[in-house]
Protein backbone atom coordinates (compact mmCIF):
# COMPACT_ATOMS: atom_id res chain seq x y z
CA UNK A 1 95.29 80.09 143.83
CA UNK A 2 96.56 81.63 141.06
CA UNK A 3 94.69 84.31 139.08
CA UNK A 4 94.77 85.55 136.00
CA UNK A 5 93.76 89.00 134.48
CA UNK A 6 90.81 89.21 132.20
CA UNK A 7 91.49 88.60 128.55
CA UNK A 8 92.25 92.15 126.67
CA UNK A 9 88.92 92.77 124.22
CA UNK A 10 91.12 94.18 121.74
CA UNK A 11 93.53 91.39 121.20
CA UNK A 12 90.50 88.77 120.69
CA UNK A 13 89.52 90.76 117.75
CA UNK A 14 91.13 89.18 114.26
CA UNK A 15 91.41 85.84 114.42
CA UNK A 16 91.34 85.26 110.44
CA UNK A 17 93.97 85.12 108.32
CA UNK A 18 94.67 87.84 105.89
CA UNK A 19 93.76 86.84 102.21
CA UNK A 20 96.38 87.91 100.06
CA UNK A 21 95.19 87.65 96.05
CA UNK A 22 98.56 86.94 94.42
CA UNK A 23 96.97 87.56 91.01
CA UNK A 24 96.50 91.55 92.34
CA UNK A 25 98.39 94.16 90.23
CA UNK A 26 101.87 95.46 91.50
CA UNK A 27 101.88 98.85 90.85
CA UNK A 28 104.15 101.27 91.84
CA UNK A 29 101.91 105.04 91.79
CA UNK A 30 101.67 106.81 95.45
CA UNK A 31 98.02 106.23 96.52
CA UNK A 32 98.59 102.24 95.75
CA UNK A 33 101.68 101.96 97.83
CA UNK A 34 100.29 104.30 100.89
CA UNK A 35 96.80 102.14 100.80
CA UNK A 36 98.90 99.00 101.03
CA UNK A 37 100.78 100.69 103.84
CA UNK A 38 97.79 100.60 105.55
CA UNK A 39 96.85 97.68 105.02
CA UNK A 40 100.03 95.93 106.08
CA UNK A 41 99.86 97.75 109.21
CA UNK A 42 96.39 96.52 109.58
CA UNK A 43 97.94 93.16 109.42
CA UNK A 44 100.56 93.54 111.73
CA UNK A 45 97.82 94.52 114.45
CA UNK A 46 95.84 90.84 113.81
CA UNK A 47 99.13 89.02 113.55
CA UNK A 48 100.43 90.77 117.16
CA UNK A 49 97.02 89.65 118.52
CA UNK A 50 97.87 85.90 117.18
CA UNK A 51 101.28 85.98 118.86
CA UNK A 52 100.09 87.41 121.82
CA UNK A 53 97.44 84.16 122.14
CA UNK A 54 99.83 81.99 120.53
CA UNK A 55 102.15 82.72 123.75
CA UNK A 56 99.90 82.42 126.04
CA UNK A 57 99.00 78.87 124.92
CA UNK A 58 102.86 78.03 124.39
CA UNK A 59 103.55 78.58 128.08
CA UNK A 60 102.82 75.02 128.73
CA UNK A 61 105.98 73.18 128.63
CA UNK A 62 104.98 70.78 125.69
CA UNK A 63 107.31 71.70 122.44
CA UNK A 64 104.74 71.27 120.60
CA UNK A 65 102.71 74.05 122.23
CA UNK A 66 105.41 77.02 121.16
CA UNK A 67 105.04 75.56 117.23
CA UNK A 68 101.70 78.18 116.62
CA UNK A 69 104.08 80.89 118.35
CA UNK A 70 107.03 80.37 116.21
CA UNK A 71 104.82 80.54 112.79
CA UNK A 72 102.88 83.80 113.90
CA UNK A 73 106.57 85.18 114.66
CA UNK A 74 107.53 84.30 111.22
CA UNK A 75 104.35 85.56 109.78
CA UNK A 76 104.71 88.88 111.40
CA UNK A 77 108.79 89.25 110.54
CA UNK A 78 108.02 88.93 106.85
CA UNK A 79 104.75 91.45 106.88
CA UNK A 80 107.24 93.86 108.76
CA UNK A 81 109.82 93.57 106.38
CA UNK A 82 107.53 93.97 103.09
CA UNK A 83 106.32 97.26 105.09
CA UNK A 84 109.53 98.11 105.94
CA UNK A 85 110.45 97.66 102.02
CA UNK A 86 107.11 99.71 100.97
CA UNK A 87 107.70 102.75 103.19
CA UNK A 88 111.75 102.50 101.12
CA UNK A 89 109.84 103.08 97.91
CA UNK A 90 107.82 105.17 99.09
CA UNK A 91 110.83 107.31 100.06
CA UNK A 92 112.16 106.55 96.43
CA UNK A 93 109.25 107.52 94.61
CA UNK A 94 108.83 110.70 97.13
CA UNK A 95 112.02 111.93 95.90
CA UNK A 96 112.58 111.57 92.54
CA UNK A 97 108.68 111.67 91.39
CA UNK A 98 107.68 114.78 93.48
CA UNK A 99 110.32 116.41 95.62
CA UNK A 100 108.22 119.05 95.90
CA UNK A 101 105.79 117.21 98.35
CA UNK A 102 109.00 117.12 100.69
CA UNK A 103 110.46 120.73 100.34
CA UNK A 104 109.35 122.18 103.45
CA UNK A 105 108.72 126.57 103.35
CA UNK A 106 108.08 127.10 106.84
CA UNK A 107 105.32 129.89 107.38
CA UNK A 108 106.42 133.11 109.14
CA UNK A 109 105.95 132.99 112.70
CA UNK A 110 102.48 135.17 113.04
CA UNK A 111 100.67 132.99 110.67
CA UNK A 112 100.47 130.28 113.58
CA UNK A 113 98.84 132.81 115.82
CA UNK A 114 102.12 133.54 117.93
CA UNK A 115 102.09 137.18 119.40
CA UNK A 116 105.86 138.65 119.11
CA UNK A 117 107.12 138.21 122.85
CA UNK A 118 107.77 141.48 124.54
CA UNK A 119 111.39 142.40 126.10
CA UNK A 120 112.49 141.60 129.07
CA UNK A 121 112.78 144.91 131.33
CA UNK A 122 116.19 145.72 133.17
């Protein structure tokens, strides 16, 4: 007898499908793009929980059964890709809007509570 593990609570969570307003403004400012960010990743979490069922159902050998697995795979591919393009303007708007937000000015050494290490003794 064959038996199978108990479903995972956290991949039952999500079935809906994102609503995406197409009429929503495209703006280009910092806290927009880093909120969608978010938001896409959010996405990508639900639509790995819909391929993860979507396989599990698919491993009967009827073609038809792998058709919901192929359209979450192509669901996820293009929300990784428009993340993928977001975190690229990000980058682009990081460094030509404020590349001051990515000079780095390390702080000395005791300001992170290190002690100065004592010599070694001959």
């Amino acid at each position: 007898m064959i038996r199978r593990p108990p479903p995972d609570p956290y991949l039952g969570r999500g079935k809906e499908r994102p609503q995406v307003n197409p009429e929503a403004r495209k703006t280009e400012t910092l806290p927009e793009l880093l909120n969608r960010g978010h938001q896409l990743l959010l996405e990508l979490d639900r639509i790995h929980a819909r391929i993860h069922a979507d396989v599990k159902d698919a491993l009967r050998p009827e073609p038809q059964a792998w058709k919901g697995a192929r359209l979450s795979k192509g669901d996820y591919d293009k929300t990784y890709s428009e993340l993928v393009a977001l975190s690229k303007r990000i980058n682009v708007i990081l460094q030509e809007e404020h590349p001051e937000l990515l000079q780095i000015n390390p702080e000395g050494p005791g300001s992170f509570g290190f002690a100065p290490s004592p010599r070694a003794r001959r």
